[in-house]
Protein backbone atom coordinates (compact mmCIF):
# COMPACT_ATOMS: atom_id res chain seq x y z
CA UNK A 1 42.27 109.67 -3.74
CA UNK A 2 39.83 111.40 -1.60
CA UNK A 3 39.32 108.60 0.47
CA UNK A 4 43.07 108.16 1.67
CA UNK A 5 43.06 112.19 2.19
CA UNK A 6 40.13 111.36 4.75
CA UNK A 7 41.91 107.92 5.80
CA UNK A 8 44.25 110.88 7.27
CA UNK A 9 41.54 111.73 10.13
CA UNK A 10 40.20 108.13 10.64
CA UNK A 11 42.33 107.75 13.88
CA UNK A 12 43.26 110.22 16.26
CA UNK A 13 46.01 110.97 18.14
CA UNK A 14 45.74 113.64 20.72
CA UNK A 15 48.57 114.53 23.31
CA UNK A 16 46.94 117.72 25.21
CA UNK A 17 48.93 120.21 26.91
CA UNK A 18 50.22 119.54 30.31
CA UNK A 19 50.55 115.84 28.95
CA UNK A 20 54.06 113.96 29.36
CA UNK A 21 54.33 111.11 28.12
CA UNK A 22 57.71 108.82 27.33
CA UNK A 23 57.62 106.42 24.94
CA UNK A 24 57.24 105.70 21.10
CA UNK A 25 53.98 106.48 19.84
CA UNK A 26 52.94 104.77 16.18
CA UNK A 27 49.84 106.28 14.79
CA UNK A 28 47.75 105.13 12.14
CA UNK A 29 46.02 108.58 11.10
CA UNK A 30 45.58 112.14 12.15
CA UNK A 31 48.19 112.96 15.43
CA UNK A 32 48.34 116.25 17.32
CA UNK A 33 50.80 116.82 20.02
CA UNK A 34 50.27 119.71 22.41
CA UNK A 35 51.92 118.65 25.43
CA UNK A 36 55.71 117.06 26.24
CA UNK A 37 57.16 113.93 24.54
CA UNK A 38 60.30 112.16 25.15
CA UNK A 39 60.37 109.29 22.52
CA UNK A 40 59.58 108.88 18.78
CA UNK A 41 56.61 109.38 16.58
CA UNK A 42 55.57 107.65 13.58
CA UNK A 43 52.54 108.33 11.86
CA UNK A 44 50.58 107.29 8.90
CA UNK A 45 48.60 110.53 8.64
CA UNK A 46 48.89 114.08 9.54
CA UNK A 47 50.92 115.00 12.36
CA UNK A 48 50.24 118.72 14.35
CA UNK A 49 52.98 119.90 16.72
CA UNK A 50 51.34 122.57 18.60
CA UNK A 51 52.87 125.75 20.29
CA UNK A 52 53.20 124.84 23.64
CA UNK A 53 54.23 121.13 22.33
CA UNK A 54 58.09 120.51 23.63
CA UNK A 55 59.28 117.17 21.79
CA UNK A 56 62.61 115.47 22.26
CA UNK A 57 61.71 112.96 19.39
CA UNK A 58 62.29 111.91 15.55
CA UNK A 59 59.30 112.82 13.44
CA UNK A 60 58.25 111.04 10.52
CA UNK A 61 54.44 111.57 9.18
CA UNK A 62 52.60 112.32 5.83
CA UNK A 63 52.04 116.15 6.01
CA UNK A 64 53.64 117.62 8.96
CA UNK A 65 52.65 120.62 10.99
CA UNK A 66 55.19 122.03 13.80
CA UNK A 67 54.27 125.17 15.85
CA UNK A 68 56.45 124.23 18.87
CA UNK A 69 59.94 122.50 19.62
CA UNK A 70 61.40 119.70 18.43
CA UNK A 71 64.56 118.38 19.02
CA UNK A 72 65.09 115.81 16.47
CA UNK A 73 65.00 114.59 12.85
CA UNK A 74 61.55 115.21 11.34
CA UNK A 75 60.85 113.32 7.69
CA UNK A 76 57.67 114.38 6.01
CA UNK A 77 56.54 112.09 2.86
CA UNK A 78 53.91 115.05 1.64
CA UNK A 79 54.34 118.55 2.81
CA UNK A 80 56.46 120.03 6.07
CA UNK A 81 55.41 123.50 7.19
CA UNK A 82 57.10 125.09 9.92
CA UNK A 83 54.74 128.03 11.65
CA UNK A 84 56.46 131.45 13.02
CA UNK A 85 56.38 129.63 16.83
CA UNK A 86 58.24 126.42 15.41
CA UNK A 87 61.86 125.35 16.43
CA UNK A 88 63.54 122.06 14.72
CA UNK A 89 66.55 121.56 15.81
CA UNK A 90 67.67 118.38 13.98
CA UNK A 91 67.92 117.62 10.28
CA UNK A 92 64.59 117.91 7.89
CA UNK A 93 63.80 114.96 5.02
CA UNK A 94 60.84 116.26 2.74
CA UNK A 95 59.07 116.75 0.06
CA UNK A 96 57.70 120.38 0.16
CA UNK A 97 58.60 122.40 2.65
CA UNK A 98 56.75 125.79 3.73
CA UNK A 99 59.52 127.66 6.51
CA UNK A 100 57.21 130.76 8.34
CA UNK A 101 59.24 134.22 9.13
CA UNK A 102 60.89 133.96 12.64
CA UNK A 103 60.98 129.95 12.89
CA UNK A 104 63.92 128.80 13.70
CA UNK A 105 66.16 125.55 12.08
CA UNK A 106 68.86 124.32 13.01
CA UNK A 107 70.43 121.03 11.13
CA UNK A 108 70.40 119.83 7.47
CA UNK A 109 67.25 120.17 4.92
CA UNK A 110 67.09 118.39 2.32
CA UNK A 111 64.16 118.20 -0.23
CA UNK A 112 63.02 115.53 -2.32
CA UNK A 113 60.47 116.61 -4.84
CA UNK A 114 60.69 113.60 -7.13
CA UNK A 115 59.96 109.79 -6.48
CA UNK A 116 63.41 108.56 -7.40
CA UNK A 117 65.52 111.18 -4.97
CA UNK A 118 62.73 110.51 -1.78
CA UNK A 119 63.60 106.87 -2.40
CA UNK A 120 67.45 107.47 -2.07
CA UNK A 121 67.47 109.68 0.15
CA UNK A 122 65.21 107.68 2.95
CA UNK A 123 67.85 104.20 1.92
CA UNK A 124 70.91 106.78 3.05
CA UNK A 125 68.78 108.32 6.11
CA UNK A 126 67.47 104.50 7.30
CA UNK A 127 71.50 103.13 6.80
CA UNK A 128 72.86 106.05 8.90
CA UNK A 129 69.81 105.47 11.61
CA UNK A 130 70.95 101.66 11.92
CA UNK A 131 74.33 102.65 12.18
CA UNK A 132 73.99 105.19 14.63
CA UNK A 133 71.66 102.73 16.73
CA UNK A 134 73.71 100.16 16.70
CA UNK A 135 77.14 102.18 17.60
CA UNK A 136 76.08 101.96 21.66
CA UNK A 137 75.83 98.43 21.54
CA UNK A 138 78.52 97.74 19.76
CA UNK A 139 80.93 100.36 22.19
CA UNK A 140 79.52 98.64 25.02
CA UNK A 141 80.78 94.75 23.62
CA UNK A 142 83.84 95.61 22.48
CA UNK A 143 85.17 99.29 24.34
C-alpha cells in the first residue's frame, strides 16, 4: 500500500500560474493546476487546484484538492477537500469530503462511502455523461 500512495507523486503534472492551456489533460500521477484550463482533467493520482487556478473543466482524480474555481463536475475516488478560497460550481461525486468555512458550492453532492454505492453511483454519472454528449450530435442529425 505504501507504494501506490507514492505511485501518487511518480508523475507530475504542473500547470503554473499565468498558464492557459485548452485541451484535455490525462495524468498518470500527482497534478497541480495553478493557472487557466479550458478542457477536462483526468488523473490517476492527486490532483491540486490552486488559488489563482480558474478551470472550466470536469475533474475526476484520486484525492482532490481545490483552492480556486472550477466550473464543472469534480469526482474524487479517495478524499475531496474544498479550501476557504475554493468555488465548485458543478455537481461533486466522492468518497469523503472535507468543505472549508467560506467555500462556496453550487450543484449536487453526493457521497459514496462504501464500495457498492461508488460503483452505482459512477454507472448512473457515466450513463448521464454519454447521454448528455451525445444529445449535440444527435440535435444536429435530426433537428
Amino acid at each position: 500500500m505504501a507504494q501506490d500512495r507514492r505511485g501518487d507523486f511518480s508523475i507530475n503534472t504542473i500547470i503554473g500560474p499565468n498558464t492557459s492551456l485548452t485541451g484535455d489533460i490525462e495524468s498518470g500521477g500527482f497534478t497541480r493546476i495553478d493557472g487557466s484550463i479550458r478542457g477536462d482533467v483526468r488523473a490517476k493520482g492527486r490532483v491540486v487546484i490552486g488559488e489563482r487556478a480558474r478551470m472550466k473543466s470536469n475533474i475526476s482524480g484520486t484525492n482532490i484538492t481545490i483552492g480556486g474555481v472550477v466550473y464543472g463536475n469534480v469526482v474524487a475516488d479517495g478524499h475531496l477537500v474544498i479550501l476557504s478560497s475554493g468555488l465548485v460550481i458543478g455537481d461533486i461525486i466522492t468518497r469523503r469530503i472535507q468543505a472549508d468555512d467560506g467555500c462556496l458550492i453550487h450543484g449536487k453532492i453526493k457521497v459514496c462511502p462504501c464500495d457498492e454505492s461508488w460503483a452505482k453511483t459512477m454507472s448512473e454519472y457515466r450513463d448521464a455523461q454519454g447521454i448528455k454528449s451525445a444529445l449535440p450530435v444527435f440535435s444536429k442529425t435530426h433537428g
